[in-house]
N, C-alpha and C. Protein backbone atom coordinates (compact mmCIF):
# COMPACT_ATOMS: atom_id res chain seq x y z
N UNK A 1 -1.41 12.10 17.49
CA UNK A 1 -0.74 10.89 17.09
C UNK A 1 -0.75 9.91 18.26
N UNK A 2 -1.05 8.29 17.74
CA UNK A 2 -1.09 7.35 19.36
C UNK A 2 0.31 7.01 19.41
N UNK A 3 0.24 7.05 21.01
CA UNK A 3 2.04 6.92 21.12
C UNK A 3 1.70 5.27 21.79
N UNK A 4 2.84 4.21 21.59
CA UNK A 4 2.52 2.88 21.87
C UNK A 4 4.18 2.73 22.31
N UNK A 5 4.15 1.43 23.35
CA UNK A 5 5.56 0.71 23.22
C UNK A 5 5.32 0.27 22.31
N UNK A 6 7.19 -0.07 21.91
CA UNK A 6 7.27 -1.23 20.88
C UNK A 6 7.19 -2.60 21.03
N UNK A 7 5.99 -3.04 20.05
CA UNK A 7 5.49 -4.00 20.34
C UNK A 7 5.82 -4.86 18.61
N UNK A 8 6.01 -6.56 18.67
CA UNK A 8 6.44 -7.01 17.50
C UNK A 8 4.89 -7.50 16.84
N UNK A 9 5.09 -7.32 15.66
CA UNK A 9 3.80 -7.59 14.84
C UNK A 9 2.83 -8.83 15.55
N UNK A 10 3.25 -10.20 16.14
CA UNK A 10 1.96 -10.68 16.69
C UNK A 10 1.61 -10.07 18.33
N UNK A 11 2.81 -9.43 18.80
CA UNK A 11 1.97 -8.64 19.84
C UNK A 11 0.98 -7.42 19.50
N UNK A 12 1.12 -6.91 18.78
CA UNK A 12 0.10 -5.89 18.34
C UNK A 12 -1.24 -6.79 18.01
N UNK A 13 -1.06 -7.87 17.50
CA UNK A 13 -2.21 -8.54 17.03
C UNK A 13 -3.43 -8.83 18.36
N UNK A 14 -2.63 -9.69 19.41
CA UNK A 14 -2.93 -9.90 21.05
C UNK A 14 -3.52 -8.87 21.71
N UNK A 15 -2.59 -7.85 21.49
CA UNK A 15 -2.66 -6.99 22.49
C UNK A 15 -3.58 -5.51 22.26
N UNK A 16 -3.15 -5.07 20.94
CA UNK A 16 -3.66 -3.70 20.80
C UNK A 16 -5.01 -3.43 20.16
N UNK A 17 -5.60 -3.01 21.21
CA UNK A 17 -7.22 -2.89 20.45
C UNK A 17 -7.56 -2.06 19.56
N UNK A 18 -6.51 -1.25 18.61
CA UNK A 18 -7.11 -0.96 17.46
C UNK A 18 -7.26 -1.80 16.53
N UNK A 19 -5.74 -2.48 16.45
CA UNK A 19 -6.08 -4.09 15.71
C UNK A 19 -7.20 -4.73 15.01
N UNK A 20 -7.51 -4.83 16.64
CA UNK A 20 -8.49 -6.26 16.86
C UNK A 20 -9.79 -5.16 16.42
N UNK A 21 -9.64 -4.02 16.65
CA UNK A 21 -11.14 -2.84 15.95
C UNK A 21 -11.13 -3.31 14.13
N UNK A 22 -9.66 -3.30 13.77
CA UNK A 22 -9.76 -3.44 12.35
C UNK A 22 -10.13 -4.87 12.02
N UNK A 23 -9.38 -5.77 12.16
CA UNK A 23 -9.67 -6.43 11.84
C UNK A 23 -10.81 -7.67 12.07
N UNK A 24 -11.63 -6.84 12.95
CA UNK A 24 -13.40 -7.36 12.78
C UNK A 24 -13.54 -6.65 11.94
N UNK A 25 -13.27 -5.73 11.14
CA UNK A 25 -14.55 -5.02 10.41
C UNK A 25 -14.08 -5.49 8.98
N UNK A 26 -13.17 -6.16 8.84
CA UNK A 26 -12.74 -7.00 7.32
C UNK A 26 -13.16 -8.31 7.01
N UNK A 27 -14.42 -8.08 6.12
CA UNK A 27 -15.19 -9.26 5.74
C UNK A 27 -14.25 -10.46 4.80
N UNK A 28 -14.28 -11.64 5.46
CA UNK A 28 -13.70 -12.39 5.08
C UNK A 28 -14.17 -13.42 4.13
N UNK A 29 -14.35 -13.72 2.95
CA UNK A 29 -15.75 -14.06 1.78
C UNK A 29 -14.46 -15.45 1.32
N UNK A 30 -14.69 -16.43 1.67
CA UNK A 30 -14.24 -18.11 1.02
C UNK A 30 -14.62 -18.10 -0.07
N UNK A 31 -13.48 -19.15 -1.03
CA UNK A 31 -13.17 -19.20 -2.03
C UNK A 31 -13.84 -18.28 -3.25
N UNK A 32 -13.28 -16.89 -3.19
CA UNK A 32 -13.46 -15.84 -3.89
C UNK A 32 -11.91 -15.41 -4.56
N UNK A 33 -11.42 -14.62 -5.12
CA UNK A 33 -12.19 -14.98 -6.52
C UNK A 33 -12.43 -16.57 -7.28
N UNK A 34 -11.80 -17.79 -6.63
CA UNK A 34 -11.54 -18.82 -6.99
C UNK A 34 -11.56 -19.59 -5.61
N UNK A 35 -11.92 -21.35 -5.79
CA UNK A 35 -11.70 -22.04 -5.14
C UNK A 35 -10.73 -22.16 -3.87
N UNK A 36 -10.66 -22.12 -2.87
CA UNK A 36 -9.65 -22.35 -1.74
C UNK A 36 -8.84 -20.99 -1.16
N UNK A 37 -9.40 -19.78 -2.34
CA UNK A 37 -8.81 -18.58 -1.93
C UNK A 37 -10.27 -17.76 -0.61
N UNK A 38 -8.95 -17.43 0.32
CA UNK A 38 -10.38 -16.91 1.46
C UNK A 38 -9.56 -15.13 1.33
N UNK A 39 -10.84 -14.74 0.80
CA UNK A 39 -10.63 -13.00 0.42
C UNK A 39 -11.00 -12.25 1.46
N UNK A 40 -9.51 -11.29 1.85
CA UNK A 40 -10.49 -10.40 2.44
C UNK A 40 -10.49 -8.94 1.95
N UNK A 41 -11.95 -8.81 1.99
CA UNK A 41 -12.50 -7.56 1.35
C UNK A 41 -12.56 -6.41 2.51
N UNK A 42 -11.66 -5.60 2.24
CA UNK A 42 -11.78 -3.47 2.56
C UNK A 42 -13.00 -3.53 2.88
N UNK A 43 -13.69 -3.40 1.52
CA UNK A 43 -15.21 -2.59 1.22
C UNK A 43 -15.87 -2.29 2.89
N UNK A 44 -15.50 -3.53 3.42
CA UNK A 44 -16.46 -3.72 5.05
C UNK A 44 -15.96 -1.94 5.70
N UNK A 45 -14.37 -2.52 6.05
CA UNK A 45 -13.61 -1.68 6.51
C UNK A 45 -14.10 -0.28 6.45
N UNK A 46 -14.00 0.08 5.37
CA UNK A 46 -14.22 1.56 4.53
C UNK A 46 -15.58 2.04 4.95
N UNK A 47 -16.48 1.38 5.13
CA UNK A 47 -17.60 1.73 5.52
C UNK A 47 -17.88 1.89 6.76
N UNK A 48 -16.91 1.55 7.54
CA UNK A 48 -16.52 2.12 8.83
C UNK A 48 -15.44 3.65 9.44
N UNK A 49 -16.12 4.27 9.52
CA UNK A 49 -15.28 5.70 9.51
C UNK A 49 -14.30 5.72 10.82
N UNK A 50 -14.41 5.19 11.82
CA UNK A 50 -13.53 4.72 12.73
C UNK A 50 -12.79 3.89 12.80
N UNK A 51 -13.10 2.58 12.13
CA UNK A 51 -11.83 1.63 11.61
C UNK A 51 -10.74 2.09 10.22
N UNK A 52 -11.46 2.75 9.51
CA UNK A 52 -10.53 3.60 8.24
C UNK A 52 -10.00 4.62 9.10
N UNK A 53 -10.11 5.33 9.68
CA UNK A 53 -9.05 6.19 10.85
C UNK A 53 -8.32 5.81 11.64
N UNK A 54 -8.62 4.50 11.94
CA UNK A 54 -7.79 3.78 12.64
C UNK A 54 -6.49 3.28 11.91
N UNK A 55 -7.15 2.91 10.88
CA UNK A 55 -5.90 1.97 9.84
C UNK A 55 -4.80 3.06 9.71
N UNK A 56 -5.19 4.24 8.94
CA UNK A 56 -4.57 5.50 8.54
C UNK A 56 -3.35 5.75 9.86
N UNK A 57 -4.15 5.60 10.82
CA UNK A 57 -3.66 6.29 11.94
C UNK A 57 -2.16 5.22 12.53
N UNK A 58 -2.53 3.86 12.32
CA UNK A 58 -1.29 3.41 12.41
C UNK A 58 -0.52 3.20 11.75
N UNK A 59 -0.31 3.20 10.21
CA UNK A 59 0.38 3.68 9.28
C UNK A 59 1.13 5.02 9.88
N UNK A 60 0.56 5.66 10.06
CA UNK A 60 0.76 7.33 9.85
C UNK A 60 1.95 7.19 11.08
N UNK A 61 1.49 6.48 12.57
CA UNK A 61 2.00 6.42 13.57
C UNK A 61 3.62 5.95 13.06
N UNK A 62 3.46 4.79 12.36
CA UNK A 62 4.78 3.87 12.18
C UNK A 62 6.01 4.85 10.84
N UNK A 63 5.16 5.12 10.40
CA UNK A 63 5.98 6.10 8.94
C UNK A 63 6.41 8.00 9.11
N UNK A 64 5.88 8.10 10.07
CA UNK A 64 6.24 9.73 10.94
C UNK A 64 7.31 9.96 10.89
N UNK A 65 8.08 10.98 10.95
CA UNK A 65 9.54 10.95 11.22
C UNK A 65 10.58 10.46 10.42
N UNK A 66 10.23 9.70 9.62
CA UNK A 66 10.93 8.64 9.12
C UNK A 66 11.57 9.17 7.70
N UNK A 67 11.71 10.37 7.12
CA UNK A 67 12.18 11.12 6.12
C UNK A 67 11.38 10.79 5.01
N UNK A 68 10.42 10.33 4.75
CA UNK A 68 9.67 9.11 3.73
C UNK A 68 8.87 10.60 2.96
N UNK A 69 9.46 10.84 1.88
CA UNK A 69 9.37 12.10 0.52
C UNK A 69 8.18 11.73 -0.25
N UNK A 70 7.82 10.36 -0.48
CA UNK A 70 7.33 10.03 -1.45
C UNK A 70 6.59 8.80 -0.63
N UNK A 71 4.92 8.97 -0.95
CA UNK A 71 4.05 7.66 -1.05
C UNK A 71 3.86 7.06 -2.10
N UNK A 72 4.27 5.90 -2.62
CA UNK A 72 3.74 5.28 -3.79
C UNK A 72 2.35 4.67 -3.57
N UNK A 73 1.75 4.88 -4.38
CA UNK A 73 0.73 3.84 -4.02
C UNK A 73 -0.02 2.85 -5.59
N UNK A 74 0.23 1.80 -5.12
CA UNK A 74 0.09 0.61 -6.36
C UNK A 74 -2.15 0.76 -6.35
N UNK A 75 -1.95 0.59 -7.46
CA UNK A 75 -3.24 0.39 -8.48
C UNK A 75 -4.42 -0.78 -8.31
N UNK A 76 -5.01 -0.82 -7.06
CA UNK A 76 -6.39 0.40 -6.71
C UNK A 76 -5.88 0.46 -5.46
N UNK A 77 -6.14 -0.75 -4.41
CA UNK A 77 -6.07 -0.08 -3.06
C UNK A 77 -5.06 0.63 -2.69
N UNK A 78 -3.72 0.89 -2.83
CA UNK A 78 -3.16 1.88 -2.42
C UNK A 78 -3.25 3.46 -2.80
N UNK A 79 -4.61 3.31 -3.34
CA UNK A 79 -5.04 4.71 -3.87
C UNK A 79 -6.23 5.22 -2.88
N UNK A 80 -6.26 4.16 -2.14
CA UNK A 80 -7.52 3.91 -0.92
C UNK A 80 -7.08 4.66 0.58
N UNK A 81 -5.52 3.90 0.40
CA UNK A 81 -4.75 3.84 2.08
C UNK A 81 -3.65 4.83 1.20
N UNK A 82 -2.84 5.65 0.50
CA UNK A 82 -1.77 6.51 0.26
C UNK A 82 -1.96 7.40 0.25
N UNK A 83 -2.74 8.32 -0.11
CA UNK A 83 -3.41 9.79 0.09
C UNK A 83 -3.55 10.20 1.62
N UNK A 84 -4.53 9.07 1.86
CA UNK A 84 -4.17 10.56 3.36
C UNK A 84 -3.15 10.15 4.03
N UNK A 85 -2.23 8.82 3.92
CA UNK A 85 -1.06 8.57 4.68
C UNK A 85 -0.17 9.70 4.38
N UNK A 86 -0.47 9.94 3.02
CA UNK A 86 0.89 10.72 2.48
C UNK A 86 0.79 12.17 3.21
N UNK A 87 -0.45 12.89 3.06
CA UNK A 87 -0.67 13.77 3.70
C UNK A 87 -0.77 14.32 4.76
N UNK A 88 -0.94 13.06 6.10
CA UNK A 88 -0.75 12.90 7.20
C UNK A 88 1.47 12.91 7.54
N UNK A 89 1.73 11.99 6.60
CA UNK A 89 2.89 12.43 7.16
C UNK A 89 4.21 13.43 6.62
N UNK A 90 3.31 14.07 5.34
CA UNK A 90 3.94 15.59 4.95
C UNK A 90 4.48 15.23 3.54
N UNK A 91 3.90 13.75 3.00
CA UNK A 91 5.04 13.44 1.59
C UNK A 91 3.81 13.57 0.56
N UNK A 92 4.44 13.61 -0.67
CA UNK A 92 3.60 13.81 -1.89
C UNK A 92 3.10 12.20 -2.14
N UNK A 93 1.75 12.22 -3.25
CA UNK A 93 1.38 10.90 -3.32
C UNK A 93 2.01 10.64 -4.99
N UNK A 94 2.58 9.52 -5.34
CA UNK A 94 2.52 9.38 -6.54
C UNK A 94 1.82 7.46 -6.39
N UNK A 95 0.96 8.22 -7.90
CA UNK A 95 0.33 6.61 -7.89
C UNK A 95 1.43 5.83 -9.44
N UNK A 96 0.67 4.60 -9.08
CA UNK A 96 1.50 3.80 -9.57
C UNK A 96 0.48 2.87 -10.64
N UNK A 97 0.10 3.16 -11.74
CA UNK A 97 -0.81 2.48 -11.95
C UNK A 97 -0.73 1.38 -13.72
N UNK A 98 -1.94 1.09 -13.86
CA UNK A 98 -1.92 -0.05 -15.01
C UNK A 98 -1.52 0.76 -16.61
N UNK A 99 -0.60 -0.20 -17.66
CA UNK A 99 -0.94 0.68 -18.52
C UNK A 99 -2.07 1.74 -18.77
N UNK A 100 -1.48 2.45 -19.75
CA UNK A 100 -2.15 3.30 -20.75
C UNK A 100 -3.43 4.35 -19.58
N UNK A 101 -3.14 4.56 -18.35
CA UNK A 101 -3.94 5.41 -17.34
C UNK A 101 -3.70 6.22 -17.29
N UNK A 102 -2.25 6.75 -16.81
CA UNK A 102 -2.06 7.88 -16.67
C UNK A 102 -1.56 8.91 -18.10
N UNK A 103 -1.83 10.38 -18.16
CA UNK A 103 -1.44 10.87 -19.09
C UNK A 103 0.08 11.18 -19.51
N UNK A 104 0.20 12.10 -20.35
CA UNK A 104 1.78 12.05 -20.59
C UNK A 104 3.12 11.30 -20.68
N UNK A 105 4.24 11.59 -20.03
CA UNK A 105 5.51 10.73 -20.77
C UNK A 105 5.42 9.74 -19.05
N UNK A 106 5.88 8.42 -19.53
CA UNK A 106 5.86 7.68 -18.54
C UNK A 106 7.04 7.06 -18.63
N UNK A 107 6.94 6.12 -17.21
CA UNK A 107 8.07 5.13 -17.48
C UNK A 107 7.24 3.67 -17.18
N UNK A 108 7.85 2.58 -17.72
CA UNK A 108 7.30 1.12 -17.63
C UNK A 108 8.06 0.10 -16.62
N UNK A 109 7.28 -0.62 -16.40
CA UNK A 109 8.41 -1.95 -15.60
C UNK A 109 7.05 -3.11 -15.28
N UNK A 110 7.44 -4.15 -16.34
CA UNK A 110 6.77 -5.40 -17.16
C UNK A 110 7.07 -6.12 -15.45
N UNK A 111 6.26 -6.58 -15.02
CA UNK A 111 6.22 -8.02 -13.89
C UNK A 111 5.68 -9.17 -13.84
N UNK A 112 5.93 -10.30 -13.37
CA UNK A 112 5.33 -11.75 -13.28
C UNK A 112 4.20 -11.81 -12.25
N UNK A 113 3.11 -12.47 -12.61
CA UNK A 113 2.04 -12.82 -11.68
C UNK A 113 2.11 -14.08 -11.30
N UNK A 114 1.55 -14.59 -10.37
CA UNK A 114 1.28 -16.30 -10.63
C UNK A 114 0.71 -16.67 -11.93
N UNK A 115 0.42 -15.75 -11.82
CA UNK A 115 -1.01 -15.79 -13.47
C UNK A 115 -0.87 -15.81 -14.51
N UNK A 116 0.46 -14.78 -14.83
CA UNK A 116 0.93 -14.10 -15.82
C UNK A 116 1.46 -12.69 -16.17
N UNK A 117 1.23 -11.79 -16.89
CA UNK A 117 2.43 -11.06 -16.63
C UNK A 117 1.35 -9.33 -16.54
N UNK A 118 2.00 -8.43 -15.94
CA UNK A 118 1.16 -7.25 -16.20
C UNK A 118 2.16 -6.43 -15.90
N UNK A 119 2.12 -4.61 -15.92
CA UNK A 119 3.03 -4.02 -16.16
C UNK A 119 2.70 -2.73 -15.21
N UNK A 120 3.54 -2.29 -14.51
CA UNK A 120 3.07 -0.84 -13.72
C UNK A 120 3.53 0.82 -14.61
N UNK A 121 3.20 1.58 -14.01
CA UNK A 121 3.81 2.72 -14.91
C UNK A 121 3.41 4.52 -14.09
N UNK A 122 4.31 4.64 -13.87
CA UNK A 122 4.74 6.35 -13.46
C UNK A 122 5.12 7.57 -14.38
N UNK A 123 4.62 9.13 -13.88
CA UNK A 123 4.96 9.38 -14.81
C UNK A 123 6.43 10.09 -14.66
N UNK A 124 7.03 9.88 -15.40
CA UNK A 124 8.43 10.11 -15.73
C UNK A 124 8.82 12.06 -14.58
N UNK A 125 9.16 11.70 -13.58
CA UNK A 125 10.13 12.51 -12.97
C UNK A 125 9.33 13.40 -11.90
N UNK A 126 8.33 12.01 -11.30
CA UNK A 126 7.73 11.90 -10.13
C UNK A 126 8.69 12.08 -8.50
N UNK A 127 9.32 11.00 -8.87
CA UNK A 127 10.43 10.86 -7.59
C UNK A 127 11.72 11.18 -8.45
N UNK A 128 12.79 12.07 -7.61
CA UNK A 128 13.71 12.40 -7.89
C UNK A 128 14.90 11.54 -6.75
N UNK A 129 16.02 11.42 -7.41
CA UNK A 129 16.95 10.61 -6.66
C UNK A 129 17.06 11.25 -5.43
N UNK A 130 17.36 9.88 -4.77
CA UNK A 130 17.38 10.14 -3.25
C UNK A 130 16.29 10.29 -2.74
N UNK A 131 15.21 10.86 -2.63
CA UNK A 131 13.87 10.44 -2.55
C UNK A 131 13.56 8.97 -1.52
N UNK A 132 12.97 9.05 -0.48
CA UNK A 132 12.74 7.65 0.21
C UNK A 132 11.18 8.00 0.09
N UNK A 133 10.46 6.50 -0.16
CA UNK A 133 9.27 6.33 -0.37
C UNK A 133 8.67 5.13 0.23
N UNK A 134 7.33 5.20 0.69
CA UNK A 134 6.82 4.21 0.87
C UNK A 134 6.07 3.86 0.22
N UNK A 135 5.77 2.20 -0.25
CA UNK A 135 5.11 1.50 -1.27
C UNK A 135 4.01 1.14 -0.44
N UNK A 136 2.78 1.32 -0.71
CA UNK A 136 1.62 0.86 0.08
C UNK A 136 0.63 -0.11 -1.24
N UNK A 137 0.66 -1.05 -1.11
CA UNK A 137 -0.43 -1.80 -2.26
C UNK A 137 -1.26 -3.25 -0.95
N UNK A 138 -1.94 -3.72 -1.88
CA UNK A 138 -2.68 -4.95 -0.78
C UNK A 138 -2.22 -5.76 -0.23
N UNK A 139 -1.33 -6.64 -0.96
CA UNK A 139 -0.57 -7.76 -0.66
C UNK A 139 0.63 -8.06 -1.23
N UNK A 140 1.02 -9.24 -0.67
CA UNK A 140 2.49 -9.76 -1.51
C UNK A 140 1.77 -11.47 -2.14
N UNK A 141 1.97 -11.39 -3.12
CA UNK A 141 2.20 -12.79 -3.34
C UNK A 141 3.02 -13.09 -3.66
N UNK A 142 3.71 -12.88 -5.11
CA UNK A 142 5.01 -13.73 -5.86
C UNK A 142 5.71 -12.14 -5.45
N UNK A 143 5.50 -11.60 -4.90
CA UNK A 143 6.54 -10.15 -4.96
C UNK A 143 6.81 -9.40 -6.30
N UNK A 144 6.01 -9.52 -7.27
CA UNK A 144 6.37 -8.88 -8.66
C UNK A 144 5.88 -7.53 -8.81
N UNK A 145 4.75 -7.42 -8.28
CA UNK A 145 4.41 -6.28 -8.72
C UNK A 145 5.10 -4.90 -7.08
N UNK A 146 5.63 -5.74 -6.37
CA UNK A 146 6.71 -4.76 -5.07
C UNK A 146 7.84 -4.43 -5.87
N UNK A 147 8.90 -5.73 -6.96
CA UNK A 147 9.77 -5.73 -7.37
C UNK A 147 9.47 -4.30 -8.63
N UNK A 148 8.27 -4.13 -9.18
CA UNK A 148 7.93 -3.22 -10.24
C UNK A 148 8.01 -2.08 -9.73
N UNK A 149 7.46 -1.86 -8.52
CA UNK A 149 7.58 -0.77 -8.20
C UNK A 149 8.74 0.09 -7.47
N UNK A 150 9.23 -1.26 -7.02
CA UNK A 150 10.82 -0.70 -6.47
C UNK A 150 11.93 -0.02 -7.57
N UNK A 151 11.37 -0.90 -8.49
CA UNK A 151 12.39 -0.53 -10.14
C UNK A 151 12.07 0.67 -10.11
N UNK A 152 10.34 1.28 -10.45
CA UNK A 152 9.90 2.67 -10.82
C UNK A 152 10.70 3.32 -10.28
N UNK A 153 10.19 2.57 -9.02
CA UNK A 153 11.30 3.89 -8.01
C UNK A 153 12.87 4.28 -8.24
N UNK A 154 13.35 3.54 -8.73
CA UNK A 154 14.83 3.60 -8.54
C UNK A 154 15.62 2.89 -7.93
N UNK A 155 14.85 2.19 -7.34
CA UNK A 155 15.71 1.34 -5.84
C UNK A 155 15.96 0.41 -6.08
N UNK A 156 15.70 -0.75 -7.15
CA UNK A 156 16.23 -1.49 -8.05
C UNK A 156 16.54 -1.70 -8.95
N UNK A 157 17.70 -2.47 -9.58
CA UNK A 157 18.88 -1.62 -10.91
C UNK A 157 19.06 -3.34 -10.95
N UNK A 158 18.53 -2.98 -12.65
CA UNK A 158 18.67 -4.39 -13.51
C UNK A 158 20.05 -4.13 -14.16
C-alpha cells in the first residue's frame, strides 16, 4: 500500500506523480457526445496496465481502514473501478444497475437527468442496515443518479 502525507485534492494534482501518470493517459475527445462537451474517455486509461493500478491503488489507499462493507458501483464504469477496489479493501461488490438487468426481486429508485429521467435498481437485501458503502460511478452532474443510489442504499429517507 503507498503511504503519502496528507495532501488536499489540488496538491495531489501539483505534486504527486501518480496523478499526473493518470491523468496523461485519459484521452480527452471535444465536443463528444455533443457540442461544447470535452469527454474524457477511460478506454485510454485501461489500456494502460500501470495507470489502471495506479488509479485502483489510490482509491484502495484512501478507502482502507475505513469500515466501508459494501462497494456500490453505478452502471458501467463503476463496474470498471469497484471490483477490485472492493476486493482490495476486503468489502463485497454490489452493482447498481439500469432497469430490467439484473435477475430476481429488486428494489427501484426513479432519478432526474439534465436530460430526463432514468432509474437505478439493486437486488433486494444486498446491503443490510448499518452497512457503510462506497459509491464509485463517473461523475456528478445534477447529482441524481448519487441521490439514487444513496436511497438504494438506505442512506436517504424520502
Amino acid at each position: 500500500m503507498l503511504v503519502r502525507e496528507q495532501l488536499t485534492m489540488s496538491e495531489y494534482r501539483d505534486k504527486d506523480p501518480l496523478i499526473h501518470g493518470i491523468q496523461s493517459k485519459i484521452r480527452v475527445v471535444p465536443n463528444f457526445p455533443k457540442p461544447g462537451i470535452m469527454f474524457q474517455d477511460i478506454t485510454t486509461l485501461l489500456l494502460d496496465p500501470k495507470a489502471f493500478k495506479d488509479t485502483i491503488d489510490l482509491f484502495v489507499e484512501r478507502y482502507k481502514g475505513k469500515n466501508i462493507s459494501v462497494v456500490a458501483g453505478i452502471e458501467a464504469r463503476g463496474f470498471i473501478f469497484g471490483p477490485p477496489i472492493a476486493l482490495e479493501i476486503g468489502a463485497k461488490f454490489v452493482p447498481l444497475r439500469k432497469p430490467k438487468k439484473l435477475p430476481g426481486k429488486v428494489i427501484s429508485e426513479e432519478y432526474v437527468l439534465e436530460y430526463g429521467k432514468d432509474c437505478l435498481e439493486m437486488h433486494v437485501g444486498a446491503v443490510e442496515p448499518g452497512e457503510r458503502a462506497l459509491v464509485v460511478d463517473d461523475l456528478i452532474a445534477t447529482g441524481g443518479t448519487l441521490c439514487a443510489a444513496m436511497q438504494l442504499l438506505g442512506y436517504l429517507r424520502t
